[in-house]
Protein backbone atom coordinates (compact mmCIF):
# COMPACT_ATOMS: atom_id res chain seq x y z
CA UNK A 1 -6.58 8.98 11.46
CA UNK A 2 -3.57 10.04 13.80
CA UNK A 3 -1.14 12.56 12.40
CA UNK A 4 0.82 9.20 12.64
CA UNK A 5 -0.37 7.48 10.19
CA UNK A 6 0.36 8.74 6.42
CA UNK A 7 -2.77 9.57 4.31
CA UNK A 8 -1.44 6.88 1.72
CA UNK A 9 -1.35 4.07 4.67
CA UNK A 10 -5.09 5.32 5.85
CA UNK A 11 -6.31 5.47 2.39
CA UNK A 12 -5.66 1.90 1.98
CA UNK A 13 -8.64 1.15 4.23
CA UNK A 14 -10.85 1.79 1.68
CA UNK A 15 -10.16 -1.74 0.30
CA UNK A 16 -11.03 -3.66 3.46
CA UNK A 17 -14.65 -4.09 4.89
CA UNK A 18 -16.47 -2.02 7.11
CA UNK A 19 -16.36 -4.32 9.88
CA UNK A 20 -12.87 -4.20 9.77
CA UNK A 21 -12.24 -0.27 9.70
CA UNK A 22 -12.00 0.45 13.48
CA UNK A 23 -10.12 -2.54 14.53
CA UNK A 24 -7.51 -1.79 11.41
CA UNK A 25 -7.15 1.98 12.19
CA UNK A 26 -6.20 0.75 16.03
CA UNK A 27 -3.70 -1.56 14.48
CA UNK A 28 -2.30 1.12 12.92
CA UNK A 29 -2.36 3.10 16.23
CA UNK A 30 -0.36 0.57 17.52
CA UNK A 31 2.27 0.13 14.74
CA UNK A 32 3.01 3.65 14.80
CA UNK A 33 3.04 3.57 18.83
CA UNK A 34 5.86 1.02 18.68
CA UNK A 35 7.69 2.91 15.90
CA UNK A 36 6.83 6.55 14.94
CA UNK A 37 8.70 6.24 12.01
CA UNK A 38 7.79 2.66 10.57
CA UNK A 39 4.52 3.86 8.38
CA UNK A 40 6.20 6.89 7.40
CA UNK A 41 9.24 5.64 6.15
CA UNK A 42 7.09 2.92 3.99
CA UNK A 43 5.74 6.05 2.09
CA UNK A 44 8.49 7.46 1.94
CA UNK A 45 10.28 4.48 -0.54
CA UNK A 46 9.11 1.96 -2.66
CA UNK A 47 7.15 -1.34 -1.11
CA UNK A 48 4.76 -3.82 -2.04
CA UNK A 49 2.23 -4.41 -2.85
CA UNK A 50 1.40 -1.53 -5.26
CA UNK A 51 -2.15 0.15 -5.54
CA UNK A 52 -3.09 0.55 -2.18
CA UNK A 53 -3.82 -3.12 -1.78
CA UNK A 54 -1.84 -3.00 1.38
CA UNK A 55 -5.72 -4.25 3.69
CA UNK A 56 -6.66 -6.64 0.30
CA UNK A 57 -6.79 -9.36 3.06
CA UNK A 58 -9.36 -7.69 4.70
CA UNK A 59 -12.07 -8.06 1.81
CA UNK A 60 -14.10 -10.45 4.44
CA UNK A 61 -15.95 -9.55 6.73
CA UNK A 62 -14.84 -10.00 10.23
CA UNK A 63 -18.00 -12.41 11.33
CA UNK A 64 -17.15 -14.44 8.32
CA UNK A 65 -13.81 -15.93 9.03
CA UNK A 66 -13.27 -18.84 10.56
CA UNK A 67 -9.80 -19.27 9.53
CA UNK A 68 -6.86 -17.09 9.77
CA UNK A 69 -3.84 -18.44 7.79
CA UNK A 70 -0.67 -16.07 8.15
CA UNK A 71 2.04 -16.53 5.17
CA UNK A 72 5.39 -14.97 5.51
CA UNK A 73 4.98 -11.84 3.33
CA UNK A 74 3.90 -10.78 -0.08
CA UNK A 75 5.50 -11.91 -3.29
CA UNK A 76 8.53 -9.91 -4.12
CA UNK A 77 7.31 -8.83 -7.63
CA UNK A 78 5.21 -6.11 -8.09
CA UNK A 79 2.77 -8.27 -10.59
CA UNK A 80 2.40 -10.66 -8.07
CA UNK A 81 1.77 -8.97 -4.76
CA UNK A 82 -1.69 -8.43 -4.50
CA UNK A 83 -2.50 -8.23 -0.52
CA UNK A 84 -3.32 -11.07 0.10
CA UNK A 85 -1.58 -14.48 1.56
CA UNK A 86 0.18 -16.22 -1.74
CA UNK A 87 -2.54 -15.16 -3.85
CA UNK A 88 0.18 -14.42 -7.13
CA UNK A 89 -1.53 -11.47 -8.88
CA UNK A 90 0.60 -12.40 -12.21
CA UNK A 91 -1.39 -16.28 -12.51
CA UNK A 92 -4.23 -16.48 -14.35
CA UNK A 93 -4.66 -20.14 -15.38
CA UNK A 94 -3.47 -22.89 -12.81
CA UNK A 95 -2.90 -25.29 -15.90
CA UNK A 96 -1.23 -26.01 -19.08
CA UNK A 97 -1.11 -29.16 -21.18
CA UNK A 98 2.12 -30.15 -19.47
CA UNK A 99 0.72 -30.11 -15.57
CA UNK A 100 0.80 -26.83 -13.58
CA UNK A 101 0.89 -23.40 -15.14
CA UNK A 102 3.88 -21.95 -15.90
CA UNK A 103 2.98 -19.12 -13.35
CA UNK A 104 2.16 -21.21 -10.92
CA UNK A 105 5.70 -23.15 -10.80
CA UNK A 106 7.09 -19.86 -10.63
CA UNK A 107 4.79 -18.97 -7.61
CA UNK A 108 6.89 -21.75 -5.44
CA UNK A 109 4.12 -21.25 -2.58
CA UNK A 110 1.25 -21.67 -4.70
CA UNK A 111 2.83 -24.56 -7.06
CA UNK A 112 3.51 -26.60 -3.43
CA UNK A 113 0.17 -25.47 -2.08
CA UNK A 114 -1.52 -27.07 -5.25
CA UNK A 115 0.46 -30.33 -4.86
CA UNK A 116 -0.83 -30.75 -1.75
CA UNK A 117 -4.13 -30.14 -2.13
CA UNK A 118 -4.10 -32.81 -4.94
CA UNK A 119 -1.80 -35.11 -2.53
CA UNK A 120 -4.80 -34.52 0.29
CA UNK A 121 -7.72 -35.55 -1.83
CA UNK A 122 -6.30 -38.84 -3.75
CA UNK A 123 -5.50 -37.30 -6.90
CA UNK A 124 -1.87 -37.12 -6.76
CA UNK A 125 0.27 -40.26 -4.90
CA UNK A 126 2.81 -38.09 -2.21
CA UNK A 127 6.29 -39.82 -3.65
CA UNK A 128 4.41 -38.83 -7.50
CA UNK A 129 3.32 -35.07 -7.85
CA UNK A 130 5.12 -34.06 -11.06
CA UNK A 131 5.67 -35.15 -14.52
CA UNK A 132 3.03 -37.88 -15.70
CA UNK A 133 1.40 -37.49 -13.29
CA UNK A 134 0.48 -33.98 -13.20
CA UNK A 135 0.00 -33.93 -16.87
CA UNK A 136 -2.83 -36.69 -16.54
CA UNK A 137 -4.75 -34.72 -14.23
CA UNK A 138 -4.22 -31.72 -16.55
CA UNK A 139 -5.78 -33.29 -19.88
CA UNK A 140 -8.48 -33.93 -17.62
CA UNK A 141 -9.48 -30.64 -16.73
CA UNK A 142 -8.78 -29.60 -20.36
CA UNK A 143 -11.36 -32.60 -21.24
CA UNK A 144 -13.57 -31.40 -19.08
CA UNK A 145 -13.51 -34.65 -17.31
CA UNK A 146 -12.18 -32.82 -14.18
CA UNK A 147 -14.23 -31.67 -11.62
CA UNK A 148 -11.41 -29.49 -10.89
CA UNK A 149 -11.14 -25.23 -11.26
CA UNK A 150 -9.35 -23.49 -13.88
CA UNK A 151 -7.96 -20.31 -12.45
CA UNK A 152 -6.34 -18.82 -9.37
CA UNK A 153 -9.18 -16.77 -9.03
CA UNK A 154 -11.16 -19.40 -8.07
CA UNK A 155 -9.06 -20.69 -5.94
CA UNK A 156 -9.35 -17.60 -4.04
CA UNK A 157 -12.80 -17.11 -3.81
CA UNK A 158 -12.94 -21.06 -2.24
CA UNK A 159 -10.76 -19.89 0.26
CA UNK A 160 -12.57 -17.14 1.39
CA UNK A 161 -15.79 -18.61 1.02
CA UNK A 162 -14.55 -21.40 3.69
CA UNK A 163 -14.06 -18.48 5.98
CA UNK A 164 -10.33 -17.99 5.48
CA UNK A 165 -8.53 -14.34 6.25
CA UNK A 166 -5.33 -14.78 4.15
CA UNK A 167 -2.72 -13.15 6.12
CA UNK A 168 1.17 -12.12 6.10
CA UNK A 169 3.24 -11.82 9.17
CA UNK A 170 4.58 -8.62 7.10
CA UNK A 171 2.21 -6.53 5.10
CA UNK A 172 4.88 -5.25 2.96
CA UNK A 173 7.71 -6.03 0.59
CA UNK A 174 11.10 -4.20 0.51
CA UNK A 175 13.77 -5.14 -1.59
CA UNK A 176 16.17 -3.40 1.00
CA UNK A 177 14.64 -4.92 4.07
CA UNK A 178 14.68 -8.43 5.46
CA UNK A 179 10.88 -9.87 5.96
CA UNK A 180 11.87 -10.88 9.42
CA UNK A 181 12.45 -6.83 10.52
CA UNK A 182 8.89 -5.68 8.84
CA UNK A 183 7.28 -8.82 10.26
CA UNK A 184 8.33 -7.67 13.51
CA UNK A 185 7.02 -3.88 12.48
CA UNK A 186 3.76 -5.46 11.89
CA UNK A 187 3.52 -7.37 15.00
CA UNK A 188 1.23 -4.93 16.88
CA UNK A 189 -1.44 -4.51 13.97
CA UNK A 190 -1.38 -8.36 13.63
CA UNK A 191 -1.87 -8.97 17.76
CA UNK A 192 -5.14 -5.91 16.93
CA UNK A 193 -6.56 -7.91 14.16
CA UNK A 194 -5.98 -11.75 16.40
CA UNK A 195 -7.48 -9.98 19.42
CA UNK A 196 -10.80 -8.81 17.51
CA UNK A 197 -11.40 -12.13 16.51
CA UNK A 198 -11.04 -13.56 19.82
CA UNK A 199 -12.99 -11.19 21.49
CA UNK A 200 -15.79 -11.71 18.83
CA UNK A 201 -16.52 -15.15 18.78
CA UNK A 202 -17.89 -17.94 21.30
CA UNK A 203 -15.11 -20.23 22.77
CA UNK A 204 -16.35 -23.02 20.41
CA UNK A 205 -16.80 -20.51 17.53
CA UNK A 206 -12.79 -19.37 17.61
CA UNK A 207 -10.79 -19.04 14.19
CA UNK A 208 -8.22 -21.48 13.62
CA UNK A 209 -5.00 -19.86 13.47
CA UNK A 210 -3.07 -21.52 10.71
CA UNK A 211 0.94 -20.30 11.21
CA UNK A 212 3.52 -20.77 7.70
CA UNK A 213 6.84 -20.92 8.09
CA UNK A 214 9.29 -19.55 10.68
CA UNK A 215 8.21 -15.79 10.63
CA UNK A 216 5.00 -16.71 10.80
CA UNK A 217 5.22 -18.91 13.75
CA UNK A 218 6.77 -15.72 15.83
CA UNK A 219 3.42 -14.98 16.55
CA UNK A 220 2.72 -18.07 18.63
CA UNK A 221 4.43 -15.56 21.41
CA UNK A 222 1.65 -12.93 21.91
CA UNK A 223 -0.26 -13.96 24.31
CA UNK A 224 -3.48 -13.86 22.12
CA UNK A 225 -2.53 -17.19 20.14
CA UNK A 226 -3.17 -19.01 23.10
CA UNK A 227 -6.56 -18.02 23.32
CA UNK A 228 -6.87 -19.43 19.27
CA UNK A 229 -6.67 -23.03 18.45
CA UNK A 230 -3.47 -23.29 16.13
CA UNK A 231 -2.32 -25.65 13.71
CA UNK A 232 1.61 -24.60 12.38
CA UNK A 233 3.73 -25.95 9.70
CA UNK A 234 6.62 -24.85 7.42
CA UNK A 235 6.33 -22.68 5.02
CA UNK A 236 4.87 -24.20 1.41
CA UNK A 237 7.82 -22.84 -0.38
CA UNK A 238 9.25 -25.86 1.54
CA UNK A 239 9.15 -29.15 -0.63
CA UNK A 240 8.33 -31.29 2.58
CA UNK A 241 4.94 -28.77 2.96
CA UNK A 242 3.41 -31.29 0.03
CA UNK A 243 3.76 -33.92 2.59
CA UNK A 244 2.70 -32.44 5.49
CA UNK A 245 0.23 -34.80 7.46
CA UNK A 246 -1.19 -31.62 9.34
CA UNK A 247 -1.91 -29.66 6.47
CA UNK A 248 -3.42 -32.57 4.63
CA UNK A 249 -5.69 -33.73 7.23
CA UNK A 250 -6.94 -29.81 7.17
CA UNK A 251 -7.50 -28.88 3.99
CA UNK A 252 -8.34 -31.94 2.44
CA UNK A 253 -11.92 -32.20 3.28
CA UNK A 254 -12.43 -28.73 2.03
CA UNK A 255 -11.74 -30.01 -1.94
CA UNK A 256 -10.08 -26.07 -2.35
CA UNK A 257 -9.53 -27.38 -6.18
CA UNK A 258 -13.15 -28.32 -6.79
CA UNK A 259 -15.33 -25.68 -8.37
CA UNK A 260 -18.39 -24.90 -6.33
């Protein structure tokens, strides 16, 4: 790696896949082009996420996604930040007898993200996705009645499994910095990592770039997202995101909550 680029930022690498090494040390390249001091200063104080889980995302392998789905930026607790798009490190069950987990209501993306996902495959009624009506599903999958998973985990590995590269428009947390001004830090790695995939795949074979929330949708102006199909909505922390007719139509044939 570049002089450029702090050991602790290159290290980091060692969490993605193979396939992904050359086109993430370029993006780093490029980050550090735009702004010699960016990476350094990020070493330099503290950030999230912790553990050099910074390229988490990057798990999959670049021939396997077929979806890349770009959050705003990490959870801004350390127990929660894991790398990788509103994946909350500190939830372990998604249930409890009373509906959702208490993690997960904390985790506003995730809790939203779940109500939608129950919304998009009949469980749930849209104007109905709380109280009684959560609970009944609940004592289900406690029952064993449920064809449903049990923890976030899971979730995560159905995710990935469908192809999806669970992105932030900022890699990083800073309780000192606005998301907005790393997202726009992280701009150049991000256009790296879209223009890899485009170059990589047949025109009929291109990842669907799926854009949350404001910072998010900043991206639609390199010119690389017009090369991707795109679907965009606001961001799940958004109450209206439960209703969204976009987001329902795509990931409700997918059955995210189902195990298997």
């Amino acid at each position: 790696m570049p002089h450029s680029i702090p050991d602790q930022i290159g290290e980091a690498l060692g969490l993605a896949h193979p396939s992904w090494h050359s086109i993430l040390q370029d993006a780093l390249r490029e980050v550090a082009a735009a702004d010699p001091a960016y990476l350094p200063s990020l070493v330099s104080a503290a950030y999230l996420p912790t553990g050099g889980r910074l390229f988490a995302a990057f798990r999959i392998p670049l021939d396997a996604v077929r979806y890349v789905l770009v959050g705003e930026g990490p959870y801004p607790r350390e127990a929660s930040a894991t790398g990788v798009c509103f994946m909350d490190g500190a939830v372990r069950s998604l249930w409890s007898e009373k509906g959702l987990s208490k993690q997960v209501n904390r985790a506003t993306s995730l809790r939203n993200f779940m109500k939608m996902l129950l919304v998009a495959d009949g469980t749930l009624s849209v104007d109905a996705t709380s109280g009684a009506a959560l609970e009944e599903v609940a004592r289900r999958v406690a029952a064993g009645t449920s064809p449903y998973i049990r923890d976030l985990s899971e979730l995560q590995d159905n995710l990935v499994g469908r192809g999806f590269l669970l992105l932030n428009a900022t890699l990083v947390f800073r309780h000192d910095v606005p998301p907005v001004r790393d997202a726009r830090a992280w701009r150049p790695f991000l256009r790296i990592v879209l223009e890899a995939l485009a170059a990589r795949r047949a025109s009929d074979q291109l990842p669907l770039l799926v854009l949350w929330g404001k910072i998010a949708e900043q991206l639609a102006g390199l010119e690389v997202t017009s090369r991707l199909p795109s679907v965009r909505s606001e961001h799940p922390y958004n109450l209206s995101f439960i209703s969204n007719a976009a987001m329902r139509e795509l990931f409700g044939p997918m059955r995210l909550l189902q195990k298997g």
